[in-house]
N, C-alpha and C. Protein backbone atom coordinates (compact mmCIF):
# COMPACT_ATOMS: atom_id res chain seq x y z
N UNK A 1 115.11 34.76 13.66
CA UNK A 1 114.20 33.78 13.08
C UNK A 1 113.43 33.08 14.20
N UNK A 2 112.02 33.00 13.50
CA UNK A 2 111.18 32.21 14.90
C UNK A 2 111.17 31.01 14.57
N UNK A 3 110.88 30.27 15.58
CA UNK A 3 111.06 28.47 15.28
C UNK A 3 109.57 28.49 15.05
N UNK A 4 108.63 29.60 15.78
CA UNK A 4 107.39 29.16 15.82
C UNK A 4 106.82 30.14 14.59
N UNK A 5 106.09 30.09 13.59
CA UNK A 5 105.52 31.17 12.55
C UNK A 5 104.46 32.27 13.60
N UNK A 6 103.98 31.95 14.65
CA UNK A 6 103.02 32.62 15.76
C UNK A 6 104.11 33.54 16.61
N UNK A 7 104.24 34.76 16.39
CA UNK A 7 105.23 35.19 17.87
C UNK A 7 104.77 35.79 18.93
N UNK A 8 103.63 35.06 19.17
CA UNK A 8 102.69 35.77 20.54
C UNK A 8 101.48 34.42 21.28
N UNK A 9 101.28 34.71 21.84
CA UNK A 9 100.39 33.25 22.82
C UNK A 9 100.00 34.04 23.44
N UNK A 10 98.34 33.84 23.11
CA UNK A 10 96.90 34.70 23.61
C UNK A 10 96.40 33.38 24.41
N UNK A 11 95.76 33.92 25.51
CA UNK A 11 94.69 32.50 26.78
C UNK A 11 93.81 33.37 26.32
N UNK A 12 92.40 32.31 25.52
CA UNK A 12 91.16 32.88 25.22
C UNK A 12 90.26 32.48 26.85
N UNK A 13 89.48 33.38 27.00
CA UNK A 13 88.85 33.02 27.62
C UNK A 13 87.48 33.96 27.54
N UNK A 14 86.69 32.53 27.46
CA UNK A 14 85.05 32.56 26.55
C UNK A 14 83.55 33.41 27.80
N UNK A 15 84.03 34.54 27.95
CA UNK A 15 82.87 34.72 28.75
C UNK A 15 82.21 34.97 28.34
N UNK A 16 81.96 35.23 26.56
CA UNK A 16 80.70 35.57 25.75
C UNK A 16 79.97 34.07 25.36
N UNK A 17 80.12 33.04 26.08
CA UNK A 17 79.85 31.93 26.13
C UNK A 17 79.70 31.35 24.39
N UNK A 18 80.72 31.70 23.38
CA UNK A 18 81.03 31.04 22.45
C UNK A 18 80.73 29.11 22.29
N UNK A 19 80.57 28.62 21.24
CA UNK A 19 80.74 27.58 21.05
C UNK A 19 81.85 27.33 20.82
N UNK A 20 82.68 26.49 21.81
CA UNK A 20 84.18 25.81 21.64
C UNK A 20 84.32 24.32 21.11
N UNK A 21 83.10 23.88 20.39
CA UNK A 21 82.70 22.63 20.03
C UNK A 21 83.95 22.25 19.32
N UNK A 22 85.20 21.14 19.56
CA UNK A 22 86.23 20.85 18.52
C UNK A 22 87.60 21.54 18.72
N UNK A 23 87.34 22.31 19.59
CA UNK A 23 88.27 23.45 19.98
C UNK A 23 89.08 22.75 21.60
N UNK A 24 90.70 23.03 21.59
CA UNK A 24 91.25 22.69 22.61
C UNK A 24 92.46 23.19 22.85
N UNK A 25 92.49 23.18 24.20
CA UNK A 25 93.94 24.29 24.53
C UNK A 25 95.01 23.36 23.51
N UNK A 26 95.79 24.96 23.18
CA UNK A 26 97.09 24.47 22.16
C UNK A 26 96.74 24.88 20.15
N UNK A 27 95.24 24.33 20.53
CA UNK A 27 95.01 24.64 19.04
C UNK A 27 95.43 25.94 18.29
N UNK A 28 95.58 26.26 17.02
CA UNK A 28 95.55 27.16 16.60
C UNK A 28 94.46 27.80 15.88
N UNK A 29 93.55 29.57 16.37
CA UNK A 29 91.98 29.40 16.38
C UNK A 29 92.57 30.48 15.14
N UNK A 30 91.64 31.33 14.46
CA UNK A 30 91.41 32.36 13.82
C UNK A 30 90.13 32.69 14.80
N UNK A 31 90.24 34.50 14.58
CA UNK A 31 88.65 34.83 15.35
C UNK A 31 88.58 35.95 15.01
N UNK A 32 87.20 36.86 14.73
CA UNK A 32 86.69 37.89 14.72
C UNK A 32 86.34 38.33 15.70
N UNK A 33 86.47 39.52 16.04
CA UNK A 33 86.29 40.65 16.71
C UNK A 33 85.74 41.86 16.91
N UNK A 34 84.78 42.44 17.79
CA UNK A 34 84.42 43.77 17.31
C UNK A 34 84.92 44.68 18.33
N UNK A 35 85.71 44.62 19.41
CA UNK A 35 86.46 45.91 20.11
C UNK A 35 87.34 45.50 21.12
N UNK A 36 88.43 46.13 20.85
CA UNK A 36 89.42 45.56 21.55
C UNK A 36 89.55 46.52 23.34
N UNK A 37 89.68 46.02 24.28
CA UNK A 37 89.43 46.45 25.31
C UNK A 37 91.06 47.23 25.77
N UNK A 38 91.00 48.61 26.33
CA UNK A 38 92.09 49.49 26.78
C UNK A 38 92.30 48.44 28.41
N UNK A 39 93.28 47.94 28.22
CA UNK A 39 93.25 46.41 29.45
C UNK A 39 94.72 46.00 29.66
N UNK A 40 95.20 45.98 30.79
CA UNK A 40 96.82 44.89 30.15
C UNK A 40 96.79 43.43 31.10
N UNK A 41 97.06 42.82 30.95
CA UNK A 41 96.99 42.64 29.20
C UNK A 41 95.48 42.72 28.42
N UNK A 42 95.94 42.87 26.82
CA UNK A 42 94.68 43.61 26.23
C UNK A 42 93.39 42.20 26.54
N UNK A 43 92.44 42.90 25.99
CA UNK A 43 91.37 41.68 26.10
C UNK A 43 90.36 42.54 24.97
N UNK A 44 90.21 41.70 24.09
CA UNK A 44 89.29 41.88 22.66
C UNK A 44 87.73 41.34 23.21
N UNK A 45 86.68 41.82 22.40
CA UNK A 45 85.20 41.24 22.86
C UNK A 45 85.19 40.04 21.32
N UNK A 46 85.25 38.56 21.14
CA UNK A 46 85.26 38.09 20.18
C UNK A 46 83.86 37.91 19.70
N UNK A 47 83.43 37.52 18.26
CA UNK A 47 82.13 37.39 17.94
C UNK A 47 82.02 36.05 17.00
N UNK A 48 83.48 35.26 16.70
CA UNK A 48 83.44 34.01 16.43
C UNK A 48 84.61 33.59 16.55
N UNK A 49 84.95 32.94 16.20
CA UNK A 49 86.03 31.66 16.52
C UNK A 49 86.02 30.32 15.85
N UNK A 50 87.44 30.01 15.03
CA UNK A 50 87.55 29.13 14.00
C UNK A 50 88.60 28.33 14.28
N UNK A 51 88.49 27.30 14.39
CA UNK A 51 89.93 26.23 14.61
C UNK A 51 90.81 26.18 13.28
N UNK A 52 91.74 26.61 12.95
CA UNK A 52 92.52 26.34 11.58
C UNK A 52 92.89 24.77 11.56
């Protein structure tokens, strides 16, 4: 059993120069994506980003 419902911790980091307006380390984001990069660790290209 996880204490946390998340069992993974992703560091976004915005070089598609996203708007992080409201957004802060710790938060929990939702985000779309269109290709995930062959990388380790992986690294996705995002195309938005949502604070839950």
């Amino acid at each position: 059993m996880y204490l946390n419902k998340f069992e993974t911790v992703s560091i976004l980091i915005n070089e598609s120069k996203l708007s992080m307006k409201g957004i802060k380390s710790g938060d929990e984001v939702r985000i779309w994506y269109s290709e995930i990069l062959e990388s380790n660790p992986a690294k996705i290209k995002v195309i938005r980003i949502e604070k839950l």
